[in-house]
Structures are given as structure tokens and as C-alpha cells.
N, C-alpha and C. Protein backbone atom coordinates (compact mmCIF):
# COMPACT_ATOMS: atom_id res chain seq x y z
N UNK A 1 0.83 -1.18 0.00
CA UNK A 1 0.00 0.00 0.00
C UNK A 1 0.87 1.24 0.00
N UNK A 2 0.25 2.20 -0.58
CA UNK A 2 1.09 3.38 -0.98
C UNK A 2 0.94 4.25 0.71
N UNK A 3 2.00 5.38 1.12
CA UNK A 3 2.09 5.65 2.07
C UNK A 3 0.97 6.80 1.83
N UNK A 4 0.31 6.96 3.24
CA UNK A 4 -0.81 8.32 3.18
C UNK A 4 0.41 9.53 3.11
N UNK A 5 -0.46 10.54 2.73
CA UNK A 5 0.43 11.79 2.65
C UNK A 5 0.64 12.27 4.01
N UNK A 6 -0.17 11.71 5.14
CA UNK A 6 0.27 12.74 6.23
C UNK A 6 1.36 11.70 6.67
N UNK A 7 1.85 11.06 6.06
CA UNK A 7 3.12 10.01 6.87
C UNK A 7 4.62 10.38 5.84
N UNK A 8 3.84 11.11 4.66
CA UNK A 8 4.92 11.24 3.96
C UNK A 8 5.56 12.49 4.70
N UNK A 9 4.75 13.08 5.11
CA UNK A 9 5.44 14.58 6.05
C UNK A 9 5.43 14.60 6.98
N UNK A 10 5.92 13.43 7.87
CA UNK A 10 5.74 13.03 9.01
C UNK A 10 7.58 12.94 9.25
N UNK A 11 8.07 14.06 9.71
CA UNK A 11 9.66 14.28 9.76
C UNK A 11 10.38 13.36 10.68
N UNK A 12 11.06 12.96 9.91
CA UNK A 12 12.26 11.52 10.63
C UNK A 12 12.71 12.33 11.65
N UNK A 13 12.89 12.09 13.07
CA UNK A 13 13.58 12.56 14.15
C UNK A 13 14.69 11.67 14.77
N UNK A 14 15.95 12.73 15.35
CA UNK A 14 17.13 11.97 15.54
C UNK A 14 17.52 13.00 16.46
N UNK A 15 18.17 12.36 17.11
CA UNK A 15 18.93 13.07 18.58
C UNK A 15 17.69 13.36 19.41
N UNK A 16 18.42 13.80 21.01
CA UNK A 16 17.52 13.81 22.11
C UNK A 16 16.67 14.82 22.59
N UNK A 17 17.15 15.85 21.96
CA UNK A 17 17.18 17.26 22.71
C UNK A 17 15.66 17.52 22.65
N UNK A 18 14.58 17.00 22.34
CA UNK A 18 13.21 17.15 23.00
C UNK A 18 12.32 15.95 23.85
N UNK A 19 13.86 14.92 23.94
CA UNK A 19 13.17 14.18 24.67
C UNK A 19 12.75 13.84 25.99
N UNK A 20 11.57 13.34 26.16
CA UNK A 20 10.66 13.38 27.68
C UNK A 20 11.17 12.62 28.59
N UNK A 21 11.57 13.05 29.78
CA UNK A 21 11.68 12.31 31.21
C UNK A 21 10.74 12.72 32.37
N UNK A 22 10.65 11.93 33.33
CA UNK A 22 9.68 12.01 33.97
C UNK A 22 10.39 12.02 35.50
N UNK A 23 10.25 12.13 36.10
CA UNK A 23 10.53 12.83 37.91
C UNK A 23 11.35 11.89 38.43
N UNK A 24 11.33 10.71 38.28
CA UNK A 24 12.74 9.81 38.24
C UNK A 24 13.77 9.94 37.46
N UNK A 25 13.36 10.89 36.56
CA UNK A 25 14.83 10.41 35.50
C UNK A 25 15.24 9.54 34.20
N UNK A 26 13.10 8.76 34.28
CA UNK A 26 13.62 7.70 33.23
C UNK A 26 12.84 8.46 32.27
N UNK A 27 13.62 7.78 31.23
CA UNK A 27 13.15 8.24 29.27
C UNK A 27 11.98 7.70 29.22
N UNK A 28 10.93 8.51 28.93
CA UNK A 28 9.57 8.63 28.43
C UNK A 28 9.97 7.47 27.06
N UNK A 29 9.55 6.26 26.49
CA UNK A 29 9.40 5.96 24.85
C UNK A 29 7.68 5.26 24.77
N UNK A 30 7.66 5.64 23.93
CA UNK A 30 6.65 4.80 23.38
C UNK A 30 6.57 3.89 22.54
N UNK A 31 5.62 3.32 22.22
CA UNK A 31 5.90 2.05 21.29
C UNK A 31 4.58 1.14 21.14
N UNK A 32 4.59 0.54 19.73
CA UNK A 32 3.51 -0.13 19.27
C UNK A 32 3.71 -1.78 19.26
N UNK A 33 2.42 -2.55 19.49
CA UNK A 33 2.51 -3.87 18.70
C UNK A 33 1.58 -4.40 18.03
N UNK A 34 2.33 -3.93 16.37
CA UNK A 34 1.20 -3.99 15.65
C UNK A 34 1.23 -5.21 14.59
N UNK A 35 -0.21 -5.21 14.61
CA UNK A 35 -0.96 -6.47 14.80
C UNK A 35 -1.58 -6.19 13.24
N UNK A 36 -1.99 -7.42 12.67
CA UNK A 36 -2.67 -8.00 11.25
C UNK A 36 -4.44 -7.75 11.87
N UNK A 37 -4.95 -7.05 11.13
CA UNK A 37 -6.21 -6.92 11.20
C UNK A 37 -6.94 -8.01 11.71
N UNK A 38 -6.54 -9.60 11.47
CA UNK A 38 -7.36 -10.79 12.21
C UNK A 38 -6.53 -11.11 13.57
N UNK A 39 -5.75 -10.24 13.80
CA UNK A 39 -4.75 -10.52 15.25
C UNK A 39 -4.27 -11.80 14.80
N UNK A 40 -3.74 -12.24 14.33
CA UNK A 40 -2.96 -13.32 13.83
C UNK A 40 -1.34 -13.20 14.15
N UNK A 41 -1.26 -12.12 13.32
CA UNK A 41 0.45 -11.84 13.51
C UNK A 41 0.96 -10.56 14.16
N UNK A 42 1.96 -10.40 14.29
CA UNK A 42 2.65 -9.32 15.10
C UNK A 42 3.78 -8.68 13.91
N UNK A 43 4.07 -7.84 13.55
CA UNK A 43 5.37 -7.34 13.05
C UNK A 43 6.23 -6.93 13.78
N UNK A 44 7.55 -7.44 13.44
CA UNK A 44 8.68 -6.91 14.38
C UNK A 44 9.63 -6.37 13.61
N UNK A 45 10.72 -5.58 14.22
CA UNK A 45 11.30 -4.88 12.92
C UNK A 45 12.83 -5.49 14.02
N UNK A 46 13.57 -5.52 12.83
CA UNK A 46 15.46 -5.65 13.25
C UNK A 46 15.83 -4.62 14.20
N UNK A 47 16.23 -4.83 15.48
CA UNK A 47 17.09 -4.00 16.35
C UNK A 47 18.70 -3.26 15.31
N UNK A 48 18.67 -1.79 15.55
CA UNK A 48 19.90 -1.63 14.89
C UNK A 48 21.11 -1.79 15.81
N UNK A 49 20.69 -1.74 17.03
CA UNK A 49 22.33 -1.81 18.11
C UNK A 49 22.51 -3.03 18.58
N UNK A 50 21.33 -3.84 18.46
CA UNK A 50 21.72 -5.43 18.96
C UNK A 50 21.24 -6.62 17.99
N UNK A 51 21.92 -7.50 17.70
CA UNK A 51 21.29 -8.48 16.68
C UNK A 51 19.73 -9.11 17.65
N UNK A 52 18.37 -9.62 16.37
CA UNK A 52 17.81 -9.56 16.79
C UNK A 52 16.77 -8.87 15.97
N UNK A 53 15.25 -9.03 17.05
CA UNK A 53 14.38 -8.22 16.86
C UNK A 53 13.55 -7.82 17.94
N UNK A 54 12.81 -6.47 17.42
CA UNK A 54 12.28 -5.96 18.69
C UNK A 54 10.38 -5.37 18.18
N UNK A 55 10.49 -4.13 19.11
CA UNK A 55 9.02 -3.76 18.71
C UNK A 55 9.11 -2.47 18.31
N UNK A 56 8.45 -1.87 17.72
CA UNK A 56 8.71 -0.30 16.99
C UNK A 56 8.64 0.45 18.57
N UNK A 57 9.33 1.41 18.45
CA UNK A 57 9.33 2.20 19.71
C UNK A 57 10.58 3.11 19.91
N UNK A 58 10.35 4.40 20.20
CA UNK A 58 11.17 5.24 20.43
C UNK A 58 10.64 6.44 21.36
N UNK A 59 12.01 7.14 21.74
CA UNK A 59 11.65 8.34 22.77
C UNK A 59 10.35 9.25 22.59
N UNK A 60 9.64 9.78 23.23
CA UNK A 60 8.42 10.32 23.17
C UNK A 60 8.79 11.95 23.46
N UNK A 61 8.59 12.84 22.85
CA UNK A 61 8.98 13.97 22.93
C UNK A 61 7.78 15.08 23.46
N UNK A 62 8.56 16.08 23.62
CA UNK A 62 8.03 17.09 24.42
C UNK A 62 6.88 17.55 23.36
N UNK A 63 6.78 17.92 22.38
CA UNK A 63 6.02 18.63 21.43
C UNK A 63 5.03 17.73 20.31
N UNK A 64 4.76 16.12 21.38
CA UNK A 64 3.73 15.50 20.45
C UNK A 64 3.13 14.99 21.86
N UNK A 65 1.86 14.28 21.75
CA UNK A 65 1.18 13.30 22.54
C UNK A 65 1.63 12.01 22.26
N UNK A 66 2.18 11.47 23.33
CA UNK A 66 2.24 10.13 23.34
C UNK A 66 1.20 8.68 22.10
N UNK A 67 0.38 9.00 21.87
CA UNK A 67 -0.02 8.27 20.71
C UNK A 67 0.78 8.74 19.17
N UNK A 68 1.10 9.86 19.32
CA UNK A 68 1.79 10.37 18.58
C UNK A 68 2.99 9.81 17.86
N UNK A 69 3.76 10.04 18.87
CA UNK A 69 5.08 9.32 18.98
C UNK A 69 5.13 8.06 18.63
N UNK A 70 4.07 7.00 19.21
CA UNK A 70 3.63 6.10 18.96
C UNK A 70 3.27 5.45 17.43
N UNK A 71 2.87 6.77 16.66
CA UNK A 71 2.60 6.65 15.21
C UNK A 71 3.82 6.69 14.38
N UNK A 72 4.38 7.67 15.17
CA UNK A 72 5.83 7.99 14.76
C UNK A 72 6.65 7.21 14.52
N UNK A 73 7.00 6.35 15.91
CA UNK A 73 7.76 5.50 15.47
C UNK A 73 7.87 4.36 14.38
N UNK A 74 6.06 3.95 14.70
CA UNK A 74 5.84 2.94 13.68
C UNK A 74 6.32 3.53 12.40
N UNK A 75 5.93 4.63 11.88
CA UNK A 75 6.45 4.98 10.74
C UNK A 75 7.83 5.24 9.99
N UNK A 76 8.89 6.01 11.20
CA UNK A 76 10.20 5.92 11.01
C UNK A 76 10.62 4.12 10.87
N UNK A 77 10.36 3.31 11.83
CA UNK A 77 11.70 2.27 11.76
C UNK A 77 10.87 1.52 11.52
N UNK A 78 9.39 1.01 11.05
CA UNK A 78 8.53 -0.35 10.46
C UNK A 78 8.25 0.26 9.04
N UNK A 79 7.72 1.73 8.89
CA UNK A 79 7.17 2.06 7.72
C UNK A 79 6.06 1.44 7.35
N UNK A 80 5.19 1.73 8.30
CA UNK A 80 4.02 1.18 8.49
C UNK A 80 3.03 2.60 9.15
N UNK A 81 1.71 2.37 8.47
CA UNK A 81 0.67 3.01 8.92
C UNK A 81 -0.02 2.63 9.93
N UNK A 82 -0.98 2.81 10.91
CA UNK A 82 -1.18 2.36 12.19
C UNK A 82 -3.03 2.77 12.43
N UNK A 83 -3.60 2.12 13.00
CA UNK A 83 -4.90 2.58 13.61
C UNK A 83 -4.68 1.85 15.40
N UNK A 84 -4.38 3.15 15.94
CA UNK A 84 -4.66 2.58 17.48
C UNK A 84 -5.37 2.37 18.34
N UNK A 85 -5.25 0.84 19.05
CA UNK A 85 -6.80 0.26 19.49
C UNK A 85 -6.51 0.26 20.92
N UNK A 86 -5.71 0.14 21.47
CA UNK A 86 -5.53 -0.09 22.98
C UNK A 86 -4.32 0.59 23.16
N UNK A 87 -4.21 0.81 24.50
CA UNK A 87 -3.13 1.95 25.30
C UNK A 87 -3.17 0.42 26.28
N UNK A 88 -1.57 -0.81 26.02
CA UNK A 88 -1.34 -1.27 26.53
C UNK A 88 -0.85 -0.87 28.38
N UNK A 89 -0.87 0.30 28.20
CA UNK A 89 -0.39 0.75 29.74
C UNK A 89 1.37 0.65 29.87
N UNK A 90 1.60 1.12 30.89
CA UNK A 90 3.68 1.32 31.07
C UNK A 90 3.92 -0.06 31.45
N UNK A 91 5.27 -0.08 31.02
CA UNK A 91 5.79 -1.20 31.79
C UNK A 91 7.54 -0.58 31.38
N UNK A 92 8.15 -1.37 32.36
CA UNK A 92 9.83 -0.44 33.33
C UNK A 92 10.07 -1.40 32.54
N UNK A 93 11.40 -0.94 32.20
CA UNK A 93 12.58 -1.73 31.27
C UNK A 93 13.67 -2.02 32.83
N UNK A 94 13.34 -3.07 33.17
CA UNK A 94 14.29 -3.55 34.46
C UNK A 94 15.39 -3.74 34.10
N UNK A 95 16.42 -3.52 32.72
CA UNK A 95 17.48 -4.22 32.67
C UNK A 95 18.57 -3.03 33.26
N UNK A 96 19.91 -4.41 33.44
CA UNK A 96 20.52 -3.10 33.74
C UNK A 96 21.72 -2.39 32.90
N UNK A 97 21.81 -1.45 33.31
CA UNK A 97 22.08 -0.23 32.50
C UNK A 97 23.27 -1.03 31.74
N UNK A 98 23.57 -0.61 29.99
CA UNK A 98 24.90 -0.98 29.61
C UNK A 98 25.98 -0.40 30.31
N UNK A 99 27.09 -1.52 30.56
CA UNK A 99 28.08 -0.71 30.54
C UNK A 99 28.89 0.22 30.08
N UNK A 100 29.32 0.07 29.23
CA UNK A 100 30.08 1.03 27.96
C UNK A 100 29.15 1.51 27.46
N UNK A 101 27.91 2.08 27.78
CA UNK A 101 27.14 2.78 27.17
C UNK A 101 26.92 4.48 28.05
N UNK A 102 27.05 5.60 26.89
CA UNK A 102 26.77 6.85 27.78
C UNK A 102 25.12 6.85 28.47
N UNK A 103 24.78 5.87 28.02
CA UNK A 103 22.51 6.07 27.75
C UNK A 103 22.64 5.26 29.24
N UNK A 104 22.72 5.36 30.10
CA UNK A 104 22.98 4.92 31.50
C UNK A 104 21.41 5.18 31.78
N UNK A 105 20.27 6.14 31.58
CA UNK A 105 18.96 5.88 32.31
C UNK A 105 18.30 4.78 31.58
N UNK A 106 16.87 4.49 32.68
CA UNK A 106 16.18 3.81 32.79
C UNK A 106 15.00 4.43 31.55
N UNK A 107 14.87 3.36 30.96
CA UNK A 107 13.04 3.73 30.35
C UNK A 107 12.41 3.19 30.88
N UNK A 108 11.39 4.22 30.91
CA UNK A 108 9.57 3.63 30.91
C UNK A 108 8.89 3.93 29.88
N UNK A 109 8.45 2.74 29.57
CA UNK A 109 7.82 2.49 27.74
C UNK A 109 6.17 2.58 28.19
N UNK A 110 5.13 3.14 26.97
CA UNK A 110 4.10 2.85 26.99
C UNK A 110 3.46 2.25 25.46
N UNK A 111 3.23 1.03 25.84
CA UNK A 111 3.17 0.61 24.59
C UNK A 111 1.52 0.70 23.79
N UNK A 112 0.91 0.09 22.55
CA UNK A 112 -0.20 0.69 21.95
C UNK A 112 -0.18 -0.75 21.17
N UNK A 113 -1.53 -1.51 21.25
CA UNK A 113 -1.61 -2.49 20.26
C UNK A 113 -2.51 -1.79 19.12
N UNK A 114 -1.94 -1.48 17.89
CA UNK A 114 -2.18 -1.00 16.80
C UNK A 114 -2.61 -2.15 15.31
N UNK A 115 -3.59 -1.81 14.89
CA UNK A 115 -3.66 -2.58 13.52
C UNK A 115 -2.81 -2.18 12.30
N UNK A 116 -2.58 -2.56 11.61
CA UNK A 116 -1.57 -2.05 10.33
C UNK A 116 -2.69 -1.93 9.34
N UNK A 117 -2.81 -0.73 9.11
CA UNK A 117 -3.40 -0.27 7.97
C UNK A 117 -2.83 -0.29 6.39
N UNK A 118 -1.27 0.52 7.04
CA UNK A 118 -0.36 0.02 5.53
C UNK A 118 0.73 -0.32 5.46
N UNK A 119 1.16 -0.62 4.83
CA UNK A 119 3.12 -1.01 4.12
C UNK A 119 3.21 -0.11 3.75
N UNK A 120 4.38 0.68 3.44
CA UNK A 120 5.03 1.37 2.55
C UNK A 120 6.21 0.92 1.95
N UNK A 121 6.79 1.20 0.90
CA UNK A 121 7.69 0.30 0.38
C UNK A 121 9.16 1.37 0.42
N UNK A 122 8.76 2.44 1.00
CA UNK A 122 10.11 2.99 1.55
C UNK A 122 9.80 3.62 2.97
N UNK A 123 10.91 3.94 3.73
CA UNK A 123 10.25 4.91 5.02
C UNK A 123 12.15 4.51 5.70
N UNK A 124 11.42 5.88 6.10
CA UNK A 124 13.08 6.86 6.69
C UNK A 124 14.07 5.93 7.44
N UNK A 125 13.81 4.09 8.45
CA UNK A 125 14.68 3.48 8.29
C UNK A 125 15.05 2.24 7.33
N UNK A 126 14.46 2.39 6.40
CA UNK A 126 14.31 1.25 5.40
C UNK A 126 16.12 0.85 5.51
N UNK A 127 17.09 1.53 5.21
CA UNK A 127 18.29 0.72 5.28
C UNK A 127 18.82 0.54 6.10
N UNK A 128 18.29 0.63 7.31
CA UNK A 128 18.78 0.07 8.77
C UNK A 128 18.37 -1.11 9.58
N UNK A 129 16.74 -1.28 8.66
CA UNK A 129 16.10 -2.28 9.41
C UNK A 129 15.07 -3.05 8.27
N UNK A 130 14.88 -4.42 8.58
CA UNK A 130 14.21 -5.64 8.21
C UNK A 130 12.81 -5.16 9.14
N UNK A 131 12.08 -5.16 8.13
CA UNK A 131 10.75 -5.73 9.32
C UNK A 131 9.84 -7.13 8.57
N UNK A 132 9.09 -7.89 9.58
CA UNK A 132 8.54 -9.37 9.30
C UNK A 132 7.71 -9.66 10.30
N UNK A 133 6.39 -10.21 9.76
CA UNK A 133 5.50 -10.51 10.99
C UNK A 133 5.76 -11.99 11.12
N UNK A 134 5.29 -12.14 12.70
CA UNK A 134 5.85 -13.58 13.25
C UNK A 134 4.33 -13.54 13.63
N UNK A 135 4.14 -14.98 14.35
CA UNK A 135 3.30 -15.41 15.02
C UNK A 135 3.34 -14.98 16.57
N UNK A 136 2.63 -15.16 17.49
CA UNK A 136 2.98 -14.67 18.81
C UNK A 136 3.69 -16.00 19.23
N UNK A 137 3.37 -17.43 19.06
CA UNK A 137 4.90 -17.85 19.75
C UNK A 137 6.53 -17.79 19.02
N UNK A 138 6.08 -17.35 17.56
CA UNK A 138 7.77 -17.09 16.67
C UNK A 138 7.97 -15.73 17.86
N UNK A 139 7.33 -14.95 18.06
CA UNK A 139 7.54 -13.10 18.54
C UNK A 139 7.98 -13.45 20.40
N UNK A 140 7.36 -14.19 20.32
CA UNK A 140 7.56 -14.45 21.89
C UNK A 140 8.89 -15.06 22.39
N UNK A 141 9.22 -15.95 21.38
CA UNK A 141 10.70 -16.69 21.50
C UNK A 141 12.00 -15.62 21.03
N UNK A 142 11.42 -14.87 19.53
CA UNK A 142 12.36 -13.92 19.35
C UNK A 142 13.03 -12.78 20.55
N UNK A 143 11.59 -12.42 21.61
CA UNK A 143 11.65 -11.64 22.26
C UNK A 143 12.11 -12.34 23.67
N UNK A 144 12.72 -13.31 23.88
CA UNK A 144 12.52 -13.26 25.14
C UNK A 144 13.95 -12.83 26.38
N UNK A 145 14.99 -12.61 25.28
CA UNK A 145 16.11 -11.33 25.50
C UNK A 145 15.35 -10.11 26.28
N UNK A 146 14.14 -9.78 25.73
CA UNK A 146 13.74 -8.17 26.11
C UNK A 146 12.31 -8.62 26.89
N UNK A 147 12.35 -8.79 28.15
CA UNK A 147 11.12 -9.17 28.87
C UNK A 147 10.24 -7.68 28.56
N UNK A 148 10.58 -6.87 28.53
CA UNK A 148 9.70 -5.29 28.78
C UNK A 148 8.84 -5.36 27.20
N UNK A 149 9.27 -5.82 26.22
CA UNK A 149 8.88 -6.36 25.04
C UNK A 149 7.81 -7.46 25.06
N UNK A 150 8.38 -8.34 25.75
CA UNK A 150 7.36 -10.49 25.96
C UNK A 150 6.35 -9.29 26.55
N UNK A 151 6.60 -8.52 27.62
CA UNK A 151 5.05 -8.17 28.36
C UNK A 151 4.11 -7.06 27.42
N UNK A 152 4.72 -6.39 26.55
CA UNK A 152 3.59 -5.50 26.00
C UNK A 152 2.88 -6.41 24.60
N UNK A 153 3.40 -8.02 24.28
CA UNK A 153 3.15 -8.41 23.15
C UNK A 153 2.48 -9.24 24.21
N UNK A 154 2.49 -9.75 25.18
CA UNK A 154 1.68 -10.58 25.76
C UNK A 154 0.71 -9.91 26.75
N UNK A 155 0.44 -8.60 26.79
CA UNK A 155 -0.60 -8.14 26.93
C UNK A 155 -1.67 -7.52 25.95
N UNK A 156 -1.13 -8.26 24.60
CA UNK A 156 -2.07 -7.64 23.31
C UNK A 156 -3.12 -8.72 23.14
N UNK A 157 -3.91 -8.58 22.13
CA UNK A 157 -5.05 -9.28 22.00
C UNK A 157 -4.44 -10.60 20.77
N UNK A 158 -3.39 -10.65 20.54
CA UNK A 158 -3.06 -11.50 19.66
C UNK A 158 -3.29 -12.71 19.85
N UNK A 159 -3.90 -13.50 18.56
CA UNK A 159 -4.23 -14.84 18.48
C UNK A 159 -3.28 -15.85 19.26
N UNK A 160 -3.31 -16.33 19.98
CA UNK A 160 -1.82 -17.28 21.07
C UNK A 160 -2.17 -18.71 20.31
């Protein structure tokens, strides 16, 4: 499916400098798991910093609403269009912090089980990332490196 126009002007964002924290300290992200219109499958897209796969999701910024961001992301790194059905609720990324990494805070993710309305056959990370829908036990096994992930795909309505 061809991309809607409001996704075509929907500006790729990079670096931090409007991104949301909250009174602890941890990074606001948001994030989708979006789902095949019969809840059948899940799409997951390629992690770029760790081999693997994950769920669309990125920092949530000061100057959108959280569903927003939510659209956003799907669109930067799946390239995918979205209709959102549920506000899975937060869940804490318990891991702990990389070492050799400067990104030392904590996120708190709020994730969104979304239907996929479209494909697009390009979108702003197309050469960074693979995306492929799995089943929820292929998505569940892929995921089970990232528990903060297993819980927002296993709190979706997906066919088990």
C-alpha cells in the first residue's frame, strides 16, 4: 500500500534534545505492537544496536502526545501506517544499564496495540532495518532477550 500523505510529512527525528523524562529520571518511549487486522500476527522490525528483533518504539517527545510518537515510530523504523486500538499501559525496562554505554537511564515504555493499515515500500529506516510478521509464539521466542517487550506483546489481544 502506498504511504498516506500525512506520513509522507511526518519528519524523521534523531537526537535527544526534546526528549521526555519524567521525575525519576527515566526516558519517556513509546511504542507499538502492531498487529494483522485478524490478530494473527505481530510485526517486528530488526534492532539496529543489537542483533535480533524488537518492537517499533522510540523516545516520546516534548512537542507531540504520546499516541503520537507512537505513530511515529511505527512509521520511522517499520514504515508502516497504524490505527490505534488499545493503550497497553507502562511497563519499566528492568534491565541493567549498559556498561560502555553513555545512555545509562532507565526507560519507561508505553506501549499501543495498533492494527496495520499500511506497508510502505520505503520509510526513513528502510536501510537500517528488516521488518517481518511472526506469530505470537515465533515473537515471543524472538523476544525473550527483552522481557519489557514479551510483556507488551503478551498483553495484546493477539491470536496465542
Amino acid at each position: 500500500m502506498a504511504a498516506s500523505s500525512s506520513n509522507r510529512s511526518m519528519e524523521s527525528r534523531t537526537g535527544r534534545t526534546k526528549q521526555r523524562y519524567n521525575t525519576k529520571g527515566e526516558r519517556l518511549v513509546a511504542g507499538v505492537v502492531p498487529l494483522t487486522a485478524d490478530k494473527t500476527f505481530v510485526m517486528l522490525i530488526q534492532s539496529t544496536r543489537r542483533k535480533g528483533w524488537v518492537l517499533p518504539k522510540g523516545g516520546w517527545e516534548i512537542d507531540e502526545e504520546c499516541t503520537e510518537a507512537a505513530e511515529r515510530e511505527a512509521w520511522e523504523e517499520a514504515g508502516i501506517m497504524v490505527q490505534i486500538d488499545f493503550d497497553l499501559g507502562e511497563i519499566k525496562d528492568n534491565r541493567p544499564p549498559k556498561k560502555h554505554s553513555k545512555d545509562k537511564e532507565r526507560s519507561l515504555y508505553r506501549f499501543y496495540e495498533v492494527t496495520v493499515t499500511g506497508e510502505a515500500d520505503d520509510w526513513p529506516e528502510k536501510e537500517k532495518r528488516e521488518r517481518k510478521w511472526f506469530t505470537f509464539v515465533e515473537a515471543n521466542e524472538l523476544l525473550k532477550d527483552r522481557p519489557e517487550l514479551q510483556l507488551a506483546l503478551e498483553r495484546s489481544t493477539i491470536k496465542r
